[in-house]
N, C-alpha and C. Protein backbone atom coordinates (compact mmCIF):
# COMPACT_ATOMS: atom_id res chain seq x y z
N UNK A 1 0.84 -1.17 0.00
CA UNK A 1 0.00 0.00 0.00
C UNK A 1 0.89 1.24 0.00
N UNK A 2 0.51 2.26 -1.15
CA UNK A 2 1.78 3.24 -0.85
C UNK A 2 1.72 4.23 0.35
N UNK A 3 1.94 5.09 0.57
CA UNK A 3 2.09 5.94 1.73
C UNK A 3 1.24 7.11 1.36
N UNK A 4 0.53 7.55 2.27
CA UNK A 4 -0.19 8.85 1.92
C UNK A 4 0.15 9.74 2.78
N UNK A 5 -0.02 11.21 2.81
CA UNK A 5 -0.31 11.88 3.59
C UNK A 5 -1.23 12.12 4.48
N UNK A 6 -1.43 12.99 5.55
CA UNK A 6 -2.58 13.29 5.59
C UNK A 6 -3.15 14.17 5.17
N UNK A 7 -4.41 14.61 5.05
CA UNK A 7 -5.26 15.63 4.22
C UNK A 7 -4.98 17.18 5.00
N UNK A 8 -4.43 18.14 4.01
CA UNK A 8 -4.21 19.22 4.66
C UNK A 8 -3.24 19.32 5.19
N UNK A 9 -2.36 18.54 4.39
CA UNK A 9 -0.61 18.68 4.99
C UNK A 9 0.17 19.87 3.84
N UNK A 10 1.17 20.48 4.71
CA UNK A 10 1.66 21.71 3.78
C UNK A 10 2.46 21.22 2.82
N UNK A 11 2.37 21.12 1.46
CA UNK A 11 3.43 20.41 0.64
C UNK A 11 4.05 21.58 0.17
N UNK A 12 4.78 22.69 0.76
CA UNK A 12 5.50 23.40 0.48
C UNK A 12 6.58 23.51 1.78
N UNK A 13 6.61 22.92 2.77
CA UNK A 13 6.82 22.94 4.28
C UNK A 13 8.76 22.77 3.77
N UNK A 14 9.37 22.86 4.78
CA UNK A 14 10.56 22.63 4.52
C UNK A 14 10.99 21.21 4.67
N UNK A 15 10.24 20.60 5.84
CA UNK A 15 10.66 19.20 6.01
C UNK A 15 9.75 18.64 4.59
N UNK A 16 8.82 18.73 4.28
CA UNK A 16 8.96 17.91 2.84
C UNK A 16 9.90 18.29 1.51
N UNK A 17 10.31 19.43 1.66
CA UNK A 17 11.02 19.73 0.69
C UNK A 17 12.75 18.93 1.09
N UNK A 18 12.79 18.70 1.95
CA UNK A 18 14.09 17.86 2.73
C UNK A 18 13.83 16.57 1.86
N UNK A 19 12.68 16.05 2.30
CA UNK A 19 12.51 14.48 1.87
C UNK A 19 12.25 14.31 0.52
N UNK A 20 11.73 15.32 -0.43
CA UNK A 20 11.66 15.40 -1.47
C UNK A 20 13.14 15.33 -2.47
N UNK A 21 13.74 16.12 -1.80
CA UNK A 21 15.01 16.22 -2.38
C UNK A 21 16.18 14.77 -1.78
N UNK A 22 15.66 14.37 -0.86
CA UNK A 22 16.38 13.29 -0.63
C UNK A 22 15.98 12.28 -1.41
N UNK A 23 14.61 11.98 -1.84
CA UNK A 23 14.37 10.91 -2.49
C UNK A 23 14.55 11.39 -3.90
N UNK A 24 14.65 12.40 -4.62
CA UNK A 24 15.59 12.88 -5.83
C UNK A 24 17.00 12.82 -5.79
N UNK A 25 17.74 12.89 -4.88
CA UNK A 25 18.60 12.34 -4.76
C UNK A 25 19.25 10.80 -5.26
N UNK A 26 19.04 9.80 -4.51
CA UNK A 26 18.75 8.59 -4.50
C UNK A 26 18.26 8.56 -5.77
N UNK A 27 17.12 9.30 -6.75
CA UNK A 27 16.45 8.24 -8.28
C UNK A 27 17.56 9.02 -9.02
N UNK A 28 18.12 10.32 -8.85
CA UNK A 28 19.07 10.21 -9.83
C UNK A 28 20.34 10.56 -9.20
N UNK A 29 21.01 9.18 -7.99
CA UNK A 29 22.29 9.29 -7.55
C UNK A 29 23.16 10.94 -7.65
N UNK A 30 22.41 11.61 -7.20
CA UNK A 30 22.85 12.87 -7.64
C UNK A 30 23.49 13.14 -5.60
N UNK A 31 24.38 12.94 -4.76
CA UNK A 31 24.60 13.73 -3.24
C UNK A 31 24.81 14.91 -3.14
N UNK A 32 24.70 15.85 -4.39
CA UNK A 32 24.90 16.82 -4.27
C UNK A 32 22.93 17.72 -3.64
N UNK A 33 22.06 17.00 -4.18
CA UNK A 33 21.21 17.33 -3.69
C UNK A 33 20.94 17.45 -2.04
N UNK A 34 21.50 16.24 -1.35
CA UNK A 34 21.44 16.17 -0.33
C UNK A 34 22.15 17.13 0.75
N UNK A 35 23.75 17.90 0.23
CA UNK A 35 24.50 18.40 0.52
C UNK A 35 24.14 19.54 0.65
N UNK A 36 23.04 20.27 -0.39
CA UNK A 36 22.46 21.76 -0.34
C UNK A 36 21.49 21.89 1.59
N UNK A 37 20.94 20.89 1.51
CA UNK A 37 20.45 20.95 3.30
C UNK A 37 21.65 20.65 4.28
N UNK A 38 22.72 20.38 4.09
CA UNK A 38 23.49 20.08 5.33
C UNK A 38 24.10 21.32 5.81
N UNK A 39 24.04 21.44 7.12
CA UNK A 39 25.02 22.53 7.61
C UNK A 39 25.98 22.51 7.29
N UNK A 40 26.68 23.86 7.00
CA UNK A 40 28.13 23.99 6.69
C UNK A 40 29.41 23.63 7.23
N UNK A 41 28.69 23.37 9.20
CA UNK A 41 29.73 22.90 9.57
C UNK A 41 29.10 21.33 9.89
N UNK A 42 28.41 20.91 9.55
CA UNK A 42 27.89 19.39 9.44
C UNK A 42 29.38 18.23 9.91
N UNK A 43 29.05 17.33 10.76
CA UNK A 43 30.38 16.45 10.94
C UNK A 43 29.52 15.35 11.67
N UNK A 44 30.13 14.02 10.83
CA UNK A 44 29.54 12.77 11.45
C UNK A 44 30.74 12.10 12.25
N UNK A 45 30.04 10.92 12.95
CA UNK A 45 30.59 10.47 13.86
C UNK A 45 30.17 9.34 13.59
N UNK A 46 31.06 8.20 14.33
CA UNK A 46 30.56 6.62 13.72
C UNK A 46 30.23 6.22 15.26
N UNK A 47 29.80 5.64 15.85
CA UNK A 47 29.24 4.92 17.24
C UNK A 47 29.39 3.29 16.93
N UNK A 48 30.38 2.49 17.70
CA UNK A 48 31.04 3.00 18.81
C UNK A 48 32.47 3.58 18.61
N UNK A 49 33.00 4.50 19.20
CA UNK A 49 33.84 5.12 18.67
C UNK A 49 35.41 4.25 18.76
N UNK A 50 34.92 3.07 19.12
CA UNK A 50 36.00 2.02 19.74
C UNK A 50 36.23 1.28 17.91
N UNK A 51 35.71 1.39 16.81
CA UNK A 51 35.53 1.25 15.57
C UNK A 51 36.54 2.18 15.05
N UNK A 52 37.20 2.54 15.72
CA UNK A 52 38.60 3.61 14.78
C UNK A 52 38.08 4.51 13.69
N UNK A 53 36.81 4.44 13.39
CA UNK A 53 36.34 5.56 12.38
C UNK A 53 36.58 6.73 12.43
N UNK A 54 37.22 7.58 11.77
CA UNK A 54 37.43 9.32 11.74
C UNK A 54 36.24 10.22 12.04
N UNK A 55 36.15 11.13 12.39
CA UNK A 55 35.42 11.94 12.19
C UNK A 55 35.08 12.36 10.99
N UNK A 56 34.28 12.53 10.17
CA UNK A 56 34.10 13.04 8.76
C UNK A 56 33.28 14.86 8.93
N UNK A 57 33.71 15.69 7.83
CA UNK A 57 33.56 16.69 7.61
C UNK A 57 32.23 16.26 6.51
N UNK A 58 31.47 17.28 6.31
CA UNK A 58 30.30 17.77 5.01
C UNK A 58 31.15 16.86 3.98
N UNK A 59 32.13 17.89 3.47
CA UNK A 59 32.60 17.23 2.22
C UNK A 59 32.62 16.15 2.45
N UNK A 60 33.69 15.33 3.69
CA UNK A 60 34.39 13.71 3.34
C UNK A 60 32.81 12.71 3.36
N UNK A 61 31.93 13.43 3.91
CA UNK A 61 30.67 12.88 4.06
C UNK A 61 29.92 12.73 2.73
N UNK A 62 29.93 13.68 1.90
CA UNK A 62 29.27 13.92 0.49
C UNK A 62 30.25 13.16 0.04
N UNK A 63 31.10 13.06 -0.65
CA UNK A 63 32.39 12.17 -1.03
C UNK A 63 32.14 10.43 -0.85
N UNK A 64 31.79 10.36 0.41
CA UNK A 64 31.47 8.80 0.43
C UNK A 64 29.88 8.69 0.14
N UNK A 65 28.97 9.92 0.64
CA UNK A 65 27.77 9.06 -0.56
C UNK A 65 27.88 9.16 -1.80
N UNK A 66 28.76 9.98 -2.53
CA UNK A 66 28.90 9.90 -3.94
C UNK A 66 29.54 8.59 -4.54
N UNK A 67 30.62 8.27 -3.71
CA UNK A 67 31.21 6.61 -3.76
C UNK A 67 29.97 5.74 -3.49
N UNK A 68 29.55 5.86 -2.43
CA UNK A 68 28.25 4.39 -2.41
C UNK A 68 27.25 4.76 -3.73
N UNK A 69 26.70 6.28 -3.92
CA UNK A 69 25.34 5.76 -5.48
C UNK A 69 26.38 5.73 -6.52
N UNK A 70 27.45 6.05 -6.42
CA UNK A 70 28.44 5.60 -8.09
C UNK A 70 28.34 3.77 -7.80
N UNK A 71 28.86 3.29 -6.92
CA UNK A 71 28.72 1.87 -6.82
C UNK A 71 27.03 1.26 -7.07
N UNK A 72 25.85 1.87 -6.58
CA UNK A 72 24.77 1.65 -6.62
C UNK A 72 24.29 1.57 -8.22
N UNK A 73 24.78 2.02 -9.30
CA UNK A 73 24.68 2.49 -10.30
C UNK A 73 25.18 1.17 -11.24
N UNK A 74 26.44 0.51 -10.42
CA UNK A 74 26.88 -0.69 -11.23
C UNK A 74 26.27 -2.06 -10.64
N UNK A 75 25.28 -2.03 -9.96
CA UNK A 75 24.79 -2.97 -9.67
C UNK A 75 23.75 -3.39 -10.97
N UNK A 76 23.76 -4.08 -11.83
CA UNK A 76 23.04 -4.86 -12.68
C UNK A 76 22.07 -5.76 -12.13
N UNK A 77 20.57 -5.62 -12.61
CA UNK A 77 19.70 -6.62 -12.10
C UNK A 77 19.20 -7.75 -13.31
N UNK A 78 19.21 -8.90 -13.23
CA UNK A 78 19.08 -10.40 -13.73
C UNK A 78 17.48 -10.71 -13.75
N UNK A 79 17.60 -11.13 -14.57
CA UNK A 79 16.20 -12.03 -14.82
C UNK A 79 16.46 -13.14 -14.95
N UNK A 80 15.25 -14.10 -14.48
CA UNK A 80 15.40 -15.64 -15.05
C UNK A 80 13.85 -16.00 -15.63
């Protein structure tokens, strides 16, 4: 069943325009869409920090989702 809204929801609101652009994102592997909402000083963190993961900046962050949908892109789907 697909997902609806509810009736009298603002489809100009900012949080749909977030999710809108995220799921444009994703259909045309584009992270640059996603990158226009991130704060400038945006920085992820990996949990648990006992995982040696770096801290990542905006960029190194945009950078690796651009590596995962470039990989997403060479995934070929099979029929039988």
């Amino acid at each position: 069943m697909p997902f609806q809204l509810p009736a009298g929801t603002n489809l100009s609101s900012p949080q749909i325009k977030l999710l809108s652009d995220w799921t444009d994102a994703f259909t045309e592997m584009n992270a640059e869409n996603i990158g226009k909402h991130m704060h400038k000083d945006f920085r992820r963190l990996v949990y648990p920090r006992s995982l040696g993961q770096p801290e990542q900046s905006k960029e190194d962050a945009l950078k690796e989702l651009s590596e995962f949908l470039g990989f997403l892109t060479g995934i070929e789907v099979g029929y039988t």
